[in-house]
N, C-alpha and C. Protein backbone atom coordinates (compact mmCIF):
# COMPACT_ATOMS: atom_id res chain seq x y z
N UNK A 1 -13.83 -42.86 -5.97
CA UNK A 1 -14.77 -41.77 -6.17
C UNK A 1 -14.41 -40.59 -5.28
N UNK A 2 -14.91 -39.57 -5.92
CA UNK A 2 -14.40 -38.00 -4.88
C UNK A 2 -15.47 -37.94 -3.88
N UNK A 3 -15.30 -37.34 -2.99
CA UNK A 3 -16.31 -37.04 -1.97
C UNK A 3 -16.57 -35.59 -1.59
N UNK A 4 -17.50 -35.53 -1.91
CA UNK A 4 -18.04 -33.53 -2.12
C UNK A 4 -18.63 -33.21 -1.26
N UNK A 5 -19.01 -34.23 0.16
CA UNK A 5 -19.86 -33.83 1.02
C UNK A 5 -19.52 -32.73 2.00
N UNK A 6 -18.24 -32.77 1.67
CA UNK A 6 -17.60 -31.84 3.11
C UNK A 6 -17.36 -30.01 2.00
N UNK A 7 -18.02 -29.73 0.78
CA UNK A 7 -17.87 -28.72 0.61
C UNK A 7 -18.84 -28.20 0.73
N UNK A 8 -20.29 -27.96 1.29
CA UNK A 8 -21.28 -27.12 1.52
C UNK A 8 -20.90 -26.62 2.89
N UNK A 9 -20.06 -27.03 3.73
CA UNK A 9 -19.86 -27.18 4.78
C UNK A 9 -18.26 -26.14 4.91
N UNK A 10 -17.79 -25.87 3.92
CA UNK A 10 -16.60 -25.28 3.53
C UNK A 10 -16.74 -23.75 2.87
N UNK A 11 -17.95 -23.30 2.08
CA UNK A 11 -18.71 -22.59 1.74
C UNK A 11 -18.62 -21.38 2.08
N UNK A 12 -18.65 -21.08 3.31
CA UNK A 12 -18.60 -19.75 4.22
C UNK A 12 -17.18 -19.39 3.56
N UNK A 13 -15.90 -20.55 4.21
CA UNK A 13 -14.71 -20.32 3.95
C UNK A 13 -14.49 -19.74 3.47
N UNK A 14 -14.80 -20.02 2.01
CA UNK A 14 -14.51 -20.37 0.42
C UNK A 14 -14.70 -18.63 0.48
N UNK A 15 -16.33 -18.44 0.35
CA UNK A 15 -16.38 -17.34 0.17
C UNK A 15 -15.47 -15.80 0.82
N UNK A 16 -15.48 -15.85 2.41
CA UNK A 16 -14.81 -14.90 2.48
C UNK A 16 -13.41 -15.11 2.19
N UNK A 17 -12.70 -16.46 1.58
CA UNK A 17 -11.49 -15.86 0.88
C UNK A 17 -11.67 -15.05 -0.50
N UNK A 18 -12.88 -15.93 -0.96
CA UNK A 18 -13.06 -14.99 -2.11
C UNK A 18 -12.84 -13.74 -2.48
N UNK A 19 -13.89 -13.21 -1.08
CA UNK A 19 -13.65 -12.11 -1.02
C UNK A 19 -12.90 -11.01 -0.94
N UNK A 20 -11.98 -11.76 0.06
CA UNK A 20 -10.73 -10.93 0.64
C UNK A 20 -9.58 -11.35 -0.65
N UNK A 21 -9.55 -12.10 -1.28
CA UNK A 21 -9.00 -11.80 -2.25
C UNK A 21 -9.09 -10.56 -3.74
N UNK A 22 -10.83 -10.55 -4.19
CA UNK A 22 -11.06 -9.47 -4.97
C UNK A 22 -10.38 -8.14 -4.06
N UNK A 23 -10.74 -8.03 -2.51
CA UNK A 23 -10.13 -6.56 -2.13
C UNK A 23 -8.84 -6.30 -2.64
N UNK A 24 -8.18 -7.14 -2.51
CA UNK A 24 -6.57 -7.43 -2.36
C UNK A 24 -6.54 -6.65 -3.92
N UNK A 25 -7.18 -7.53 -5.09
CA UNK A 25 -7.37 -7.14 -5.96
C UNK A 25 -7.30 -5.76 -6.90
N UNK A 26 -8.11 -5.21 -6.02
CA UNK A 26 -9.11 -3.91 -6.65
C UNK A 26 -8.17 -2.90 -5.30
N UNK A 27 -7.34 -3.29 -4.62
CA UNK A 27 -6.49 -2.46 -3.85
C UNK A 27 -5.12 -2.22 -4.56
N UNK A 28 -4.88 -3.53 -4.95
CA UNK A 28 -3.56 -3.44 -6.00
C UNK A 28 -3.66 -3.00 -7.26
N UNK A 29 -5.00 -2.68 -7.89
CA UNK A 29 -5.04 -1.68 -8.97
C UNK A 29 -5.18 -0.57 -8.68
N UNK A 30 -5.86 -0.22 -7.75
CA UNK A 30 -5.75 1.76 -7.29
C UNK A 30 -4.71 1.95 -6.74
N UNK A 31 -4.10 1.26 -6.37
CA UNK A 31 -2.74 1.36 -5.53
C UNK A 31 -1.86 1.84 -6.81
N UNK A 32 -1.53 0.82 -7.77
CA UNK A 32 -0.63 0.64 -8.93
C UNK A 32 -1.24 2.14 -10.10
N UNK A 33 -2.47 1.95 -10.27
CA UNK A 33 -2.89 3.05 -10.90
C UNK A 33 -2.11 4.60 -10.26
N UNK A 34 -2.48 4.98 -8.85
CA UNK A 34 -1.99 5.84 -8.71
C UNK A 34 -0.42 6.43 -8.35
N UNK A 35 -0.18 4.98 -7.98
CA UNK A 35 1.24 5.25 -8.15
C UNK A 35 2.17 5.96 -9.64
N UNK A 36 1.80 4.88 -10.74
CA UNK A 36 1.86 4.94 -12.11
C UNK A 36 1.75 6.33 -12.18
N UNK A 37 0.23 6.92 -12.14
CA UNK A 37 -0.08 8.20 -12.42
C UNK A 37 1.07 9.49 -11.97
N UNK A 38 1.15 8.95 -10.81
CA UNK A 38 2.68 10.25 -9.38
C UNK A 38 4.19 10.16 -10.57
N UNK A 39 4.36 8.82 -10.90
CA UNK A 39 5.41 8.57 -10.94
C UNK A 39 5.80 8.93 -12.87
N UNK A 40 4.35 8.92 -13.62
CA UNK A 40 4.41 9.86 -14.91
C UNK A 40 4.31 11.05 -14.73
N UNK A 41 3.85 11.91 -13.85
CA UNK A 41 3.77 13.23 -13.55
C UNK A 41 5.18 13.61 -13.58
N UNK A 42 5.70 13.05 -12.33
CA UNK A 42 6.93 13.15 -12.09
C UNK A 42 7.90 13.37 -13.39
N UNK A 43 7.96 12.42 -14.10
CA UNK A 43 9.20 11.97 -15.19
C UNK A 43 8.45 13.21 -16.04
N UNK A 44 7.49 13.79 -16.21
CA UNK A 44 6.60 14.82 -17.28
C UNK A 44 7.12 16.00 -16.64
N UNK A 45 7.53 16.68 -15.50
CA UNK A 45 7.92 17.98 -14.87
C UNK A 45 8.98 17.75 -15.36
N UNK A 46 9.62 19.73 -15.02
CA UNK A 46 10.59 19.92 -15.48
C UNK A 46 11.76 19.70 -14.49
N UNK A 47 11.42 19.40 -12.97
CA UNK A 47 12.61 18.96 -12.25
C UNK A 47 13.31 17.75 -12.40
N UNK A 48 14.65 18.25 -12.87
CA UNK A 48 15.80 17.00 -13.19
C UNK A 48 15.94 16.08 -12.28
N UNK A 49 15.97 16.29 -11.63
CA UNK A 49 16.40 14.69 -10.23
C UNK A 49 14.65 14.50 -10.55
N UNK A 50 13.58 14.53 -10.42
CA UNK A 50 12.87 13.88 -10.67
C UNK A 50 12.00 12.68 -12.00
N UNK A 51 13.05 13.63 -12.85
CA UNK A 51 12.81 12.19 -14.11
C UNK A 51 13.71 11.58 -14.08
């Protein structure tokens, strides 16, 4: 049989990885978003070394 007693007790853990994982998250999409955004601008101007 499994033993579940030791996860209410783990709980706190759990959660602030949770957490710190959604940041990670929602940092690597504004991150990636705005990069994306610089880096279509870029290739869209008319300076040659930049597309």
């Amino acid at each position: 049989m499994h033993q579940f007693s030791g996860i209410p007790g783990a709980l706190p853990t759990l959660w602030t990885g949770a957490i710190i994982t959604l940041q990670i998250t929602v940092l690597a999409i504004v991150v990636g978003i705005l990069l994306g955004t610089v880096i279509a601008l870029l290739r869209l101007s008319g300076v040659k070394p930049l597309q």
